[in-house]
Protein backbone atom coordinates (compact mmCIF):
# COMPACT_ATOMS: atom_id res chain seq x y z
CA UNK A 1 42.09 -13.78 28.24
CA UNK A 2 44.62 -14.03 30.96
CA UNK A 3 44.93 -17.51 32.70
CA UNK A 4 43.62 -17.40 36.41
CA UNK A 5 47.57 -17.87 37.63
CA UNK A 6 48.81 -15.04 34.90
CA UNK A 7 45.93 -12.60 36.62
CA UNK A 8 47.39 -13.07 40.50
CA UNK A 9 50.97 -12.91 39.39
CA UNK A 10 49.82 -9.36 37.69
CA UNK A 11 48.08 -8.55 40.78
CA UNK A 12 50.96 -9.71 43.24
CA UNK A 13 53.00 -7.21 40.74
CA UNK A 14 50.88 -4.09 40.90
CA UNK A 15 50.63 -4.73 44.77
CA UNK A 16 53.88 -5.00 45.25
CA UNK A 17 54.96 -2.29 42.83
CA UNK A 18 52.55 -0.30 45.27
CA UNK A 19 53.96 -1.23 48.42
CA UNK A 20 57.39 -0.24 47.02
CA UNK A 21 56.15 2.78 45.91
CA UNK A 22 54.99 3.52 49.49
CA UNK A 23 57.93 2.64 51.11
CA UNK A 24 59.62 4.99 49.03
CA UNK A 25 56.97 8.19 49.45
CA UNK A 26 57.27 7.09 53.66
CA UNK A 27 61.13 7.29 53.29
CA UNK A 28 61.03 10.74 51.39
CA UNK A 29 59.15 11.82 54.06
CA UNK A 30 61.21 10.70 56.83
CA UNK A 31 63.95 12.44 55.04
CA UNK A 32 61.84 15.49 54.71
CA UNK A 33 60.88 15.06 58.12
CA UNK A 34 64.46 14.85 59.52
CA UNK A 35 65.84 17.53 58.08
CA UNK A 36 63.04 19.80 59.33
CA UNK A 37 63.90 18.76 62.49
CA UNK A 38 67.82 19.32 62.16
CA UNK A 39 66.90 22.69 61.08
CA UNK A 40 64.58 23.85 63.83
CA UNK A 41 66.89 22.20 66.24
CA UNK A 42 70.20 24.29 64.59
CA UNK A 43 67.62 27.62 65.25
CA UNK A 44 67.08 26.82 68.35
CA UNK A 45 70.63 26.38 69.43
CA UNK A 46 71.77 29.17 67.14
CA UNK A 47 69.04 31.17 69.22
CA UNK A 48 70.38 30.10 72.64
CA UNK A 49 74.03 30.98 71.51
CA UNK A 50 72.71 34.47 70.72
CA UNK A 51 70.88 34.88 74.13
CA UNK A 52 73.62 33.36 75.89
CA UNK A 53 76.07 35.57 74.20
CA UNK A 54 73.59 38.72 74.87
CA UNK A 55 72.86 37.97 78.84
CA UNK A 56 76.73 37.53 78.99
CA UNK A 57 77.43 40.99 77.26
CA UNK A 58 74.83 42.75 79.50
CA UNK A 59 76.37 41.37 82.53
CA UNK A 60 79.78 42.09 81.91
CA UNK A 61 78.57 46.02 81.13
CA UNK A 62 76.33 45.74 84.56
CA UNK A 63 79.29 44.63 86.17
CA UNK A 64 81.57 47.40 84.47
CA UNK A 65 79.13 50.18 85.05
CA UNK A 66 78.84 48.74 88.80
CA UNK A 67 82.55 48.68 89.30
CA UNK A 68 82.77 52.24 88.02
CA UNK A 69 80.35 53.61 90.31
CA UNK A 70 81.91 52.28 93.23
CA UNK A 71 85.60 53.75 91.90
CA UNK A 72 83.52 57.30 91.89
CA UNK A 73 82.05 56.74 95.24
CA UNK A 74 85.53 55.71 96.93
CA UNK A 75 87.48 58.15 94.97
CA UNK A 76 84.59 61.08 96.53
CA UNK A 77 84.86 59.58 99.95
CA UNK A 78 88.51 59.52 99.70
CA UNK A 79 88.36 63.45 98.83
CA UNK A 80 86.05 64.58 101.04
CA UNK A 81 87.99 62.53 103.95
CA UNK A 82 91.22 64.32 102.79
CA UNK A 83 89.82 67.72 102.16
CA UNK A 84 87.97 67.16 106.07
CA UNK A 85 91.33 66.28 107.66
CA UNK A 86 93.06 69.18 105.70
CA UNK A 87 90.16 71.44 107.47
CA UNK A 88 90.60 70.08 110.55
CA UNK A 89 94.39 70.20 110.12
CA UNK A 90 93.80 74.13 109.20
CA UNK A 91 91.52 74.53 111.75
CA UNK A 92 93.91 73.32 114.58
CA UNK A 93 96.54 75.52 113.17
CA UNK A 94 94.21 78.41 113.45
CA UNK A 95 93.51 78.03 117.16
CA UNK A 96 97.12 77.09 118.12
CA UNK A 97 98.37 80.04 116.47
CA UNK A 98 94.76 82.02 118.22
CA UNK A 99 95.96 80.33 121.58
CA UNK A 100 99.92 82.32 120.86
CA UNK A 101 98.56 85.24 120.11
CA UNK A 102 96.01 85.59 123.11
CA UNK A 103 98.99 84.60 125.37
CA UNK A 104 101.38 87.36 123.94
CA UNK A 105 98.31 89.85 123.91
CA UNK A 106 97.98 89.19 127.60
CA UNK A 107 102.17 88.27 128.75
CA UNK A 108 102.05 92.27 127.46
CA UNK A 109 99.82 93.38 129.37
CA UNK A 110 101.26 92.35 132.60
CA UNK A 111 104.50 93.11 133.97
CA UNK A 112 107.37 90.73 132.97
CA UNK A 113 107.78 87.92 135.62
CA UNK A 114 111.08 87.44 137.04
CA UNK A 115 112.49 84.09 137.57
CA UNK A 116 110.84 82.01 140.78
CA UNK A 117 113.75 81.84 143.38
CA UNK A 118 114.22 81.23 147.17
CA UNK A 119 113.85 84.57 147.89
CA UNK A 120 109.84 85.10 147.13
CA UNK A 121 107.52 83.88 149.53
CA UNK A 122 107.46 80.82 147.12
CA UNK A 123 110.02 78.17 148.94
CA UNK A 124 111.59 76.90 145.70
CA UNK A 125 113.64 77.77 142.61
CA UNK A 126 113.09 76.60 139.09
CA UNK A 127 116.01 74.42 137.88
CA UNK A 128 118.22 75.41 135.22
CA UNK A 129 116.01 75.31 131.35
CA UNK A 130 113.07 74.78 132.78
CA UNK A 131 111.08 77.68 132.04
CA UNK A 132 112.22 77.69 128.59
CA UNK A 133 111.03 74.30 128.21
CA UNK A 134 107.77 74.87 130.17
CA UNK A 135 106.90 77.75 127.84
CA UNK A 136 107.99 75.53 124.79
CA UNK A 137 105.51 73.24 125.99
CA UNK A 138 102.77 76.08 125.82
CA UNK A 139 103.17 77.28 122.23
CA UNK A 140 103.72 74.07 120.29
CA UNK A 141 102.93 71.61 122.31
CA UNK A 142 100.26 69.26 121.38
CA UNK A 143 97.46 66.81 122.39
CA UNK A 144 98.91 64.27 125.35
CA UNK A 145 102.14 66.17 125.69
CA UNK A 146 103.15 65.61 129.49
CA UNK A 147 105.15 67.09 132.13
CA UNK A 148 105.71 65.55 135.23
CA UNK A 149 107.44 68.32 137.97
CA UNK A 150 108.95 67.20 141.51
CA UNK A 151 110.01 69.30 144.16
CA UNK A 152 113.40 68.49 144.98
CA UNK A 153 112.76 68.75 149.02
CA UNK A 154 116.86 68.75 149.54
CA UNK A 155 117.34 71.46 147.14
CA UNK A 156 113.92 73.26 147.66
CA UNK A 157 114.32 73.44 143.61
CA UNK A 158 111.25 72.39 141.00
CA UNK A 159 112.53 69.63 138.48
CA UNK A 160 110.81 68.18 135.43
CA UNK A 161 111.05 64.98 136.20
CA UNK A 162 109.45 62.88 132.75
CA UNK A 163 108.57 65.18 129.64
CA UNK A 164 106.06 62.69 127.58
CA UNK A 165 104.27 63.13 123.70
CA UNK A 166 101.57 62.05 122.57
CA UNK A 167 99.95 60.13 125.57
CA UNK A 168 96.21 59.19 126.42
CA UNK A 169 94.41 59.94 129.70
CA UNK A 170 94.66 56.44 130.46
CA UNK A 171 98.01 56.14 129.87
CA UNK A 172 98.66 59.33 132.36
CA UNK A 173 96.71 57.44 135.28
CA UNK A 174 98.28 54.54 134.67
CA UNK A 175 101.91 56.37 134.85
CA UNK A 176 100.82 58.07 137.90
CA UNK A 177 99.87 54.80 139.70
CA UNK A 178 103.34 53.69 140.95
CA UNK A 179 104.24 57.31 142.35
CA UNK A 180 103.99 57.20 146.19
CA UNK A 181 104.97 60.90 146.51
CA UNK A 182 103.42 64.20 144.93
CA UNK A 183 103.75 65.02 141.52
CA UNK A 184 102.72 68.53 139.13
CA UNK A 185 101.45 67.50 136.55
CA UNK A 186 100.67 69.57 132.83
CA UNK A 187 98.82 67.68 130.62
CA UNK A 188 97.52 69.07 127.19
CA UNK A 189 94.86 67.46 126.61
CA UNK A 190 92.83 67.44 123.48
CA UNK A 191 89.08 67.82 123.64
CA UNK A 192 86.92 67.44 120.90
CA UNK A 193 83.33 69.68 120.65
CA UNK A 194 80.05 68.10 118.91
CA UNK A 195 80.39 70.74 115.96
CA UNK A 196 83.64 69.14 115.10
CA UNK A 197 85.98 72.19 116.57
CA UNK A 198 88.88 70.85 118.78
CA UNK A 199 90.22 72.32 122.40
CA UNK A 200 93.79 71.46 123.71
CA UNK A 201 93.30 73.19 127.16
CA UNK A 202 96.18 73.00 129.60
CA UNK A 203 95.47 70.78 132.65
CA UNK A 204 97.63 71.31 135.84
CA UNK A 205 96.93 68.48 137.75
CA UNK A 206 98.04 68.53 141.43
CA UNK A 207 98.65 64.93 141.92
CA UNK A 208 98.39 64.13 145.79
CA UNK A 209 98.33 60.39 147.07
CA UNK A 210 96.56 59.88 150.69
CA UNK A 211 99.10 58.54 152.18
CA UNK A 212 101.65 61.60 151.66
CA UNK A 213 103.20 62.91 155.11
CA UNK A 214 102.01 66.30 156.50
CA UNK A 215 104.94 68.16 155.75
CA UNK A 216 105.00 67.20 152.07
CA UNK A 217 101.66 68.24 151.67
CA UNK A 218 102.25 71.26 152.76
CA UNK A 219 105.38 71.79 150.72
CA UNK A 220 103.30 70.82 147.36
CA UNK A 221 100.79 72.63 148.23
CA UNK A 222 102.11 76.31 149.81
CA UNK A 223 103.41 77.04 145.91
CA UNK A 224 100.25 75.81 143.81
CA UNK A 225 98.79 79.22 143.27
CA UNK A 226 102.09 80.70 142.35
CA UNK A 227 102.07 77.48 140.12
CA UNK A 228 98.99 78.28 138.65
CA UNK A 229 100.00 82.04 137.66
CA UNK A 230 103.65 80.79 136.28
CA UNK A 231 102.39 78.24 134.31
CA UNK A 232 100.03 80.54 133.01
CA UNK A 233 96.54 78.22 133.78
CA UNK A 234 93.36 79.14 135.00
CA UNK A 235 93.34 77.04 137.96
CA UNK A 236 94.58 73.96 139.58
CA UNK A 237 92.84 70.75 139.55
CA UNK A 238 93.44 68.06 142.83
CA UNK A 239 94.28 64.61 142.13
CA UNK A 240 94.40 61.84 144.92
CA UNK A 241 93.99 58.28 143.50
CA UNK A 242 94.78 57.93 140.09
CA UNK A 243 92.04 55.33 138.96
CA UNK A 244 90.20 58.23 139.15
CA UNK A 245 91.66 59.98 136.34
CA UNK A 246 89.66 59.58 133.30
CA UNK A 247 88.65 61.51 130.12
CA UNK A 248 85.21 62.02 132.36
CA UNK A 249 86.98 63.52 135.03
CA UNK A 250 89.36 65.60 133.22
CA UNK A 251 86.71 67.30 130.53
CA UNK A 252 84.49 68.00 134.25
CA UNK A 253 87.53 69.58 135.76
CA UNK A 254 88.20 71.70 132.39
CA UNK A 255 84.17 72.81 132.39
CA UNK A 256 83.51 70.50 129.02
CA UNK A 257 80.01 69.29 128.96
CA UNK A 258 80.03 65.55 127.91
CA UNK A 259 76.94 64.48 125.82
């Protein structure tokens, strides 16, 4: 038989043979344990890479397919912009050339006018060019195209005094503002119908301030319907203060509705 000391030293043995052993099983399974966890936590980033790298690919092709769209929309707009201002371009074209055509149809069909002079019952004379330039004016001239005629009072002779392109209304009253003294005016002006077809009626404006003397009144005004017949107009539209001038006011005188 074992002494009493030789059985504890055994037993201190096997336990601590035992508590090695489990600190060797509890470290295994730390191990174990740690590499589970280094491998779930490498699929779970590997995952998010993926996803991350998917979302990113979708959203570039969103953003791709997005961009495109909007090249096809502005490339159509652009087209149908350019093929509208081509129609409106032809369209003009159309009634300019429609607007020739009626005035040869009905310059035949009267007798040929002679040249105004002193010795009509119309107490001036045109001055030299000017009815080539005022019938220039009616074939090819264009929305805002101005003349401005005096009456030389000396010389009893018309005169174009300013011939202007391309002005507004506005810009027409506010040119007529600083003239003291009466003025003929011919004013294409450019008026534009709700079904998108354009007008550039002739206006012949008889521009007469308030404070013109009696006799130059009179001189403006003897020759007007002459005026109206030479210049080949419907009628004659009176003008006394020039803040009244306006788009309004003009498309009234011409018979244009305004919505």
């Amino acid at each position: 038989m074992l002494a009493l000391w030789d059985r504890e030293a055994v037993e201190k043995e096997g336990l601590e043979r035992q508590q090695a052993e489990r600190r060797a099983e509890m470290k295994a399974q730390q191990v174990i344990e740690l590499a589970c966890a280094k491998e779930r936590a490498d699929e779970w980033h590997k995952q998010d890479e993926e996803s991350f790298t998917r979302d990113a690919r979708q959203r570039e092709e969103l953003e791709k397919a997005r961009e495109e769209q909007l090249v096809k929309v502005a490339e159509a707009n652009a087209k149908a912009r350019l093929e509208a201002e081509e129609s409106m371009r032809a369209e003009q074209v159309a009634l300019n050339a429609e607007r020739v055509r009626q005035e040869a149809i009905r310059a035949a069909r009267k007798p040929v006018l002679h040249r105004p002079c002193a010795t009509d019952d119309k107490p001036y004379t045109w001055e030299e060019g000017m009815e080539k330039r005022v019938r220039m004016f009616r074939q090819i001239g264009t929305s805002g195209d101005t003349l401005i005629i005096k009456l030389d009072k000396e010389l009893n002779m018309l005169q174009i005094e300013e011939s202007i392109k391309g002005i507004s209304v506005e810009d027409l009253a506010e040119q007529l503002e600083g003239v003291s003294s009466p003025r003929y005016v011919l004013y294409i002006h450019e008026h534009k119908h709700a079904d998108g077809r354009t007008q550039l009626p002739i206006a012949f404006i008889l521009f007469m301030p308030p404070s013109v003397p009696v006799d130059l009144k009179v001189l403006y005004t003897r020759p007007v319907m002459s005026l109206v017949n030479d210049f080949k107009v419907n009628k004659h539209f009176s003008l006394d203060d020039a803040d009244t001038l306006d788009v309004t006011w003009l498309d009234e005188q011409l018979g244009f509705r305004r919505g």
